[in-house]
N, C-alpha and C. Protein backbone atom coordinates (compact mmCIF):
# COMPACT_ATOMS: atom_id res chain seq x y z
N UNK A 1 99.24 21.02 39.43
CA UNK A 1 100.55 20.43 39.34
C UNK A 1 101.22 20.49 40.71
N UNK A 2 101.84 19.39 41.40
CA UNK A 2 102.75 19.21 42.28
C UNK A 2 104.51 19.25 42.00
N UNK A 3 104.97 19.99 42.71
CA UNK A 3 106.20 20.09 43.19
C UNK A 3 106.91 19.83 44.23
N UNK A 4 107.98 19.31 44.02
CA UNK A 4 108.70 18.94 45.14
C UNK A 4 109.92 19.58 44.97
N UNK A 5 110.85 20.18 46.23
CA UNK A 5 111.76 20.81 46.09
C UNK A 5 113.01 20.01 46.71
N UNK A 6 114.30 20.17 46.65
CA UNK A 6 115.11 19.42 46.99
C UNK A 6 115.96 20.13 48.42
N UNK A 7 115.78 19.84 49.42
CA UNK A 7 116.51 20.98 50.60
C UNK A 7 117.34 19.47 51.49
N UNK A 8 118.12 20.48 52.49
CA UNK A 8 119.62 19.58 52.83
C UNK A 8 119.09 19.79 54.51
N UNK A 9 119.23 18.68 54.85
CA UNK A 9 118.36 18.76 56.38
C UNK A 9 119.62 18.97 57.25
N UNK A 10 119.46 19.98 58.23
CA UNK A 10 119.84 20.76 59.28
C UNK A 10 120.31 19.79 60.36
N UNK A 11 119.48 19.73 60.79
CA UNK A 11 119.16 19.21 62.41
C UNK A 11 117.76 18.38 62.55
N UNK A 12 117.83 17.15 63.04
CA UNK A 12 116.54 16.68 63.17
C UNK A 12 116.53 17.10 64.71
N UNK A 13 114.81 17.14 64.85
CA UNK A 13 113.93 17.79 65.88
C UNK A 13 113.06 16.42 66.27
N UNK A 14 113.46 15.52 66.97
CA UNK A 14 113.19 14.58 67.43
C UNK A 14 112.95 13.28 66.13
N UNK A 15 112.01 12.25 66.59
CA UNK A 15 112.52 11.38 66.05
C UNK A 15 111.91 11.13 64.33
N UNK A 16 110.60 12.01 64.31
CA UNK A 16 110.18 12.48 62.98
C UNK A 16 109.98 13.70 62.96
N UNK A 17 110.97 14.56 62.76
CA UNK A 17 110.67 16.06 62.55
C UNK A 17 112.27 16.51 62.02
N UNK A 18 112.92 17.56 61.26
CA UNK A 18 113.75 17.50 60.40
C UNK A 18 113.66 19.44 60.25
N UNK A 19 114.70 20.18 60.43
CA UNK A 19 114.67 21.41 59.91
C UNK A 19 115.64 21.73 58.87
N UNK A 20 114.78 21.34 57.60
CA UNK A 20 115.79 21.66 56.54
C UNK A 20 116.23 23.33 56.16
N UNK A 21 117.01 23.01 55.20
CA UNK A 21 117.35 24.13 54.61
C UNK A 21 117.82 24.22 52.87
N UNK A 22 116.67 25.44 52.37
CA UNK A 22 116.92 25.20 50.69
C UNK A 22 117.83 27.27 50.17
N UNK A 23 118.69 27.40 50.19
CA UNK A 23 119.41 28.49 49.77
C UNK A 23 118.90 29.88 50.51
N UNK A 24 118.93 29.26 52.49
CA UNK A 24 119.23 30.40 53.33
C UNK A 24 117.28 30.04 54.16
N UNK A 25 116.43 29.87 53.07
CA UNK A 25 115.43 29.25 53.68
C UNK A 25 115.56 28.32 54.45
N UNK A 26 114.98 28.01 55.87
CA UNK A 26 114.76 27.36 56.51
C UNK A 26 113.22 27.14 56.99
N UNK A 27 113.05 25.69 56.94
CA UNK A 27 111.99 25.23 57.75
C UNK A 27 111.78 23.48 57.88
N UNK A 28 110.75 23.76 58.96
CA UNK A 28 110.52 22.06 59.34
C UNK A 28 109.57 21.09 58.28
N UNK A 29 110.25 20.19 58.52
CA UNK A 29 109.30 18.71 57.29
C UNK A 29 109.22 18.06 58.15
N UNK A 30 107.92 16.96 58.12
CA UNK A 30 107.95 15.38 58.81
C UNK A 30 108.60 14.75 57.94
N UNK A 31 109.50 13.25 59.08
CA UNK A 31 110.39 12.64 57.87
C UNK A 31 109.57 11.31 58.03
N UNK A 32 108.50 11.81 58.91
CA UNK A 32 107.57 10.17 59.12
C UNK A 32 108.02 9.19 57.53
N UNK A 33 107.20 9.57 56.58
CA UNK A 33 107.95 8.61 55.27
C UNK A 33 109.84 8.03 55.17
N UNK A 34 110.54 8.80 55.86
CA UNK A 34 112.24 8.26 55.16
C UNK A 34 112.52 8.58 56.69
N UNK A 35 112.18 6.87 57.20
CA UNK A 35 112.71 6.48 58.49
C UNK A 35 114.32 6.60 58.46
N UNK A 36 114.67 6.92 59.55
CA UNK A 36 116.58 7.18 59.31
C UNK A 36 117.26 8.30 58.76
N UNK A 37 116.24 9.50 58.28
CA UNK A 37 116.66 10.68 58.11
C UNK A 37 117.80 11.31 58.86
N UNK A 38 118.47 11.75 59.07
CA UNK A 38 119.88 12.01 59.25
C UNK A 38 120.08 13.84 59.06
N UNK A 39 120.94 14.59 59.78
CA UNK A 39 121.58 15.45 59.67
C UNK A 39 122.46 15.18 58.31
N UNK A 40 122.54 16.49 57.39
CA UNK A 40 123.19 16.30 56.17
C UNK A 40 122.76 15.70 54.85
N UNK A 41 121.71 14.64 55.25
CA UNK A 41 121.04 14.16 54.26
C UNK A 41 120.12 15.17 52.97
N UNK A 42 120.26 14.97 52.02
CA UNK A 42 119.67 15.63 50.81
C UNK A 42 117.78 14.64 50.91
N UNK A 43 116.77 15.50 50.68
CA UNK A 43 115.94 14.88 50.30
C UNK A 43 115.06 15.99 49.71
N UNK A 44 114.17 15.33 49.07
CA UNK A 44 112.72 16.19 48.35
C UNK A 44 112.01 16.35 49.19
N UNK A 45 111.12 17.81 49.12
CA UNK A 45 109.98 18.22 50.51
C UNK A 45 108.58 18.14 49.59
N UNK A 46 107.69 17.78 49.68
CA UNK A 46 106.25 17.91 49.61
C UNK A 46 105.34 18.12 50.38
N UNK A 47 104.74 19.30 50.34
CA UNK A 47 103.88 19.74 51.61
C UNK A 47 103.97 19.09 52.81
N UNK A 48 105.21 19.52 52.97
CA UNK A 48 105.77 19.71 54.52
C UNK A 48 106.42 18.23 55.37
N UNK A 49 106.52 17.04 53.91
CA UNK A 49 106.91 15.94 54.25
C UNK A 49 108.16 15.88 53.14
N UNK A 50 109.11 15.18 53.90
CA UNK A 50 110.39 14.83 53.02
C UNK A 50 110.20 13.18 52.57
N UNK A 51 109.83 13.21 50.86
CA UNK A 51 109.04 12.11 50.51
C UNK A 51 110.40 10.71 49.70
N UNK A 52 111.62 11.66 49.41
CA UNK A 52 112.48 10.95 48.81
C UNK A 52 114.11 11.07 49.72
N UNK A 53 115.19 10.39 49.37
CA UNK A 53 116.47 11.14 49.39
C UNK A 53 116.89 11.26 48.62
N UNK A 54 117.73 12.14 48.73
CA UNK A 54 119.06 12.25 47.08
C UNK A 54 120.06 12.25 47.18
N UNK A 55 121.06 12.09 46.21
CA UNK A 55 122.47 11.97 46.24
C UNK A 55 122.73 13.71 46.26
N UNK A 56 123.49 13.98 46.89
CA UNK A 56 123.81 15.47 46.25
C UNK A 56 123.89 16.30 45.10
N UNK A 57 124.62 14.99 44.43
CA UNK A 57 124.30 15.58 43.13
C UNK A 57 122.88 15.85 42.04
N UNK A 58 122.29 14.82 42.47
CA UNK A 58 120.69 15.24 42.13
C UNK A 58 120.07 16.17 42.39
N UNK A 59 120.63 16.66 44.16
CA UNK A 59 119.70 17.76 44.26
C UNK A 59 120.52 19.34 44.04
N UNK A 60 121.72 18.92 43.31
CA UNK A 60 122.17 20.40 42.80
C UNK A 60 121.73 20.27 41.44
N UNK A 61 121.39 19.18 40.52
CA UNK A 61 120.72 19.12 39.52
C UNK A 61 119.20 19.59 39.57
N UNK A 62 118.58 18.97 40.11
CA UNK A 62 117.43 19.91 40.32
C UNK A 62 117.00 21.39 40.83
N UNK A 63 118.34 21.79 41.65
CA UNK A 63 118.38 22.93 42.38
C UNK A 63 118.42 23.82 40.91
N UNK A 64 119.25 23.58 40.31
CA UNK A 64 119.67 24.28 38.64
C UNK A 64 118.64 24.52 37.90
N UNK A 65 117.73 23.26 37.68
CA UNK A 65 116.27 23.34 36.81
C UNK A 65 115.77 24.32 37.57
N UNK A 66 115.41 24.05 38.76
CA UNK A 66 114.18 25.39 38.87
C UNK A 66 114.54 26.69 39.04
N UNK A 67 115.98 26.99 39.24
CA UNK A 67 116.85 28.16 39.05
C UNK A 67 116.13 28.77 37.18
N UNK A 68 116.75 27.79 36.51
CA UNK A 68 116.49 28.14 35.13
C UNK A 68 114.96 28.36 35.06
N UNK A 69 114.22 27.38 35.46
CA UNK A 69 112.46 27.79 34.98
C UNK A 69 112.31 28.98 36.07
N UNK A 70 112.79 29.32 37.14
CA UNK A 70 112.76 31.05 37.39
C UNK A 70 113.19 31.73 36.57
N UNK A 71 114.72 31.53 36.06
CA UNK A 71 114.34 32.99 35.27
C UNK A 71 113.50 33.12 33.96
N UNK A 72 113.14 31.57 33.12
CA UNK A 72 112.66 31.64 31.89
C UNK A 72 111.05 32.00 32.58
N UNK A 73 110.65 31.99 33.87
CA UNK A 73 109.16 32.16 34.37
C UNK A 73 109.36 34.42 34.27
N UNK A 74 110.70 34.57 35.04
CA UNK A 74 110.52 36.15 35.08
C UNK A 74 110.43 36.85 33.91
N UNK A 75 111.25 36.10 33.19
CA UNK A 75 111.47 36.52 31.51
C UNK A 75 110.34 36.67 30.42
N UNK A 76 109.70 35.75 31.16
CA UNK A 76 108.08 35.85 30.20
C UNK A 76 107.29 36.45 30.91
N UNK A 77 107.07 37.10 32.12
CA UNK A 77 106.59 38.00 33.01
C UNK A 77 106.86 39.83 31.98
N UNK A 78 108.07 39.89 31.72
CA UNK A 78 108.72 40.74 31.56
C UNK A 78 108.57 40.71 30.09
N UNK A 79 107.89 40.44 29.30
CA UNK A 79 107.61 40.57 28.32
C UNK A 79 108.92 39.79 27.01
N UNK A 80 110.02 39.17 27.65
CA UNK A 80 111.18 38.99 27.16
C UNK A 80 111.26 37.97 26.37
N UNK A 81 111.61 37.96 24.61
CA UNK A 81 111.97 36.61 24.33
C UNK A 81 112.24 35.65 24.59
N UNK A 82 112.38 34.14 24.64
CA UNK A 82 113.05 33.20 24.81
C UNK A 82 114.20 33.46 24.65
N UNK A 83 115.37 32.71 24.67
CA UNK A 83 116.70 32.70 24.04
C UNK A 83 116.89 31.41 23.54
């Protein structure tokens, strides 16, 4: 299974290169795919390429889902019911 995460780009590092940032994490993506990438811009990362953009609000919506499937992932680690 593939994942893509949603991070808020920093500073671009020339004319395809991008140092995002996802909750204090930082690191670099190629934006070769989303010509016009921008400082501030929201987009999805996939092994090490930023493949979509997003509205902000999408990517605090998604930021939320995988918040939640962490803790329902620690919770079943931990031997813990559902709720």
């Amino acid at each position: 299974m593939c994942l893509a995460i949603p991070a808020r780009v920093i500073v671009m590092e020339g004319a395809d290169t991008a140092r995002v940032d996802l909750n204090g994490n930082r690191w670099k993506v190629s934006t070769l795919l989303l010509p016009g990438t921008q400082s501030g811009d929201w987009v999805l990362v996939h092994a090490g390429f930023a493949i979509q953009r997003l509205d902000p609000e999408q990517a605090e919506s998604i930021g939320d889902l995988l918040e939640e499937l962490q803790t329902v992932s620690e919770r079943a680690e931990d031997g813990e019911p559902e709720r």
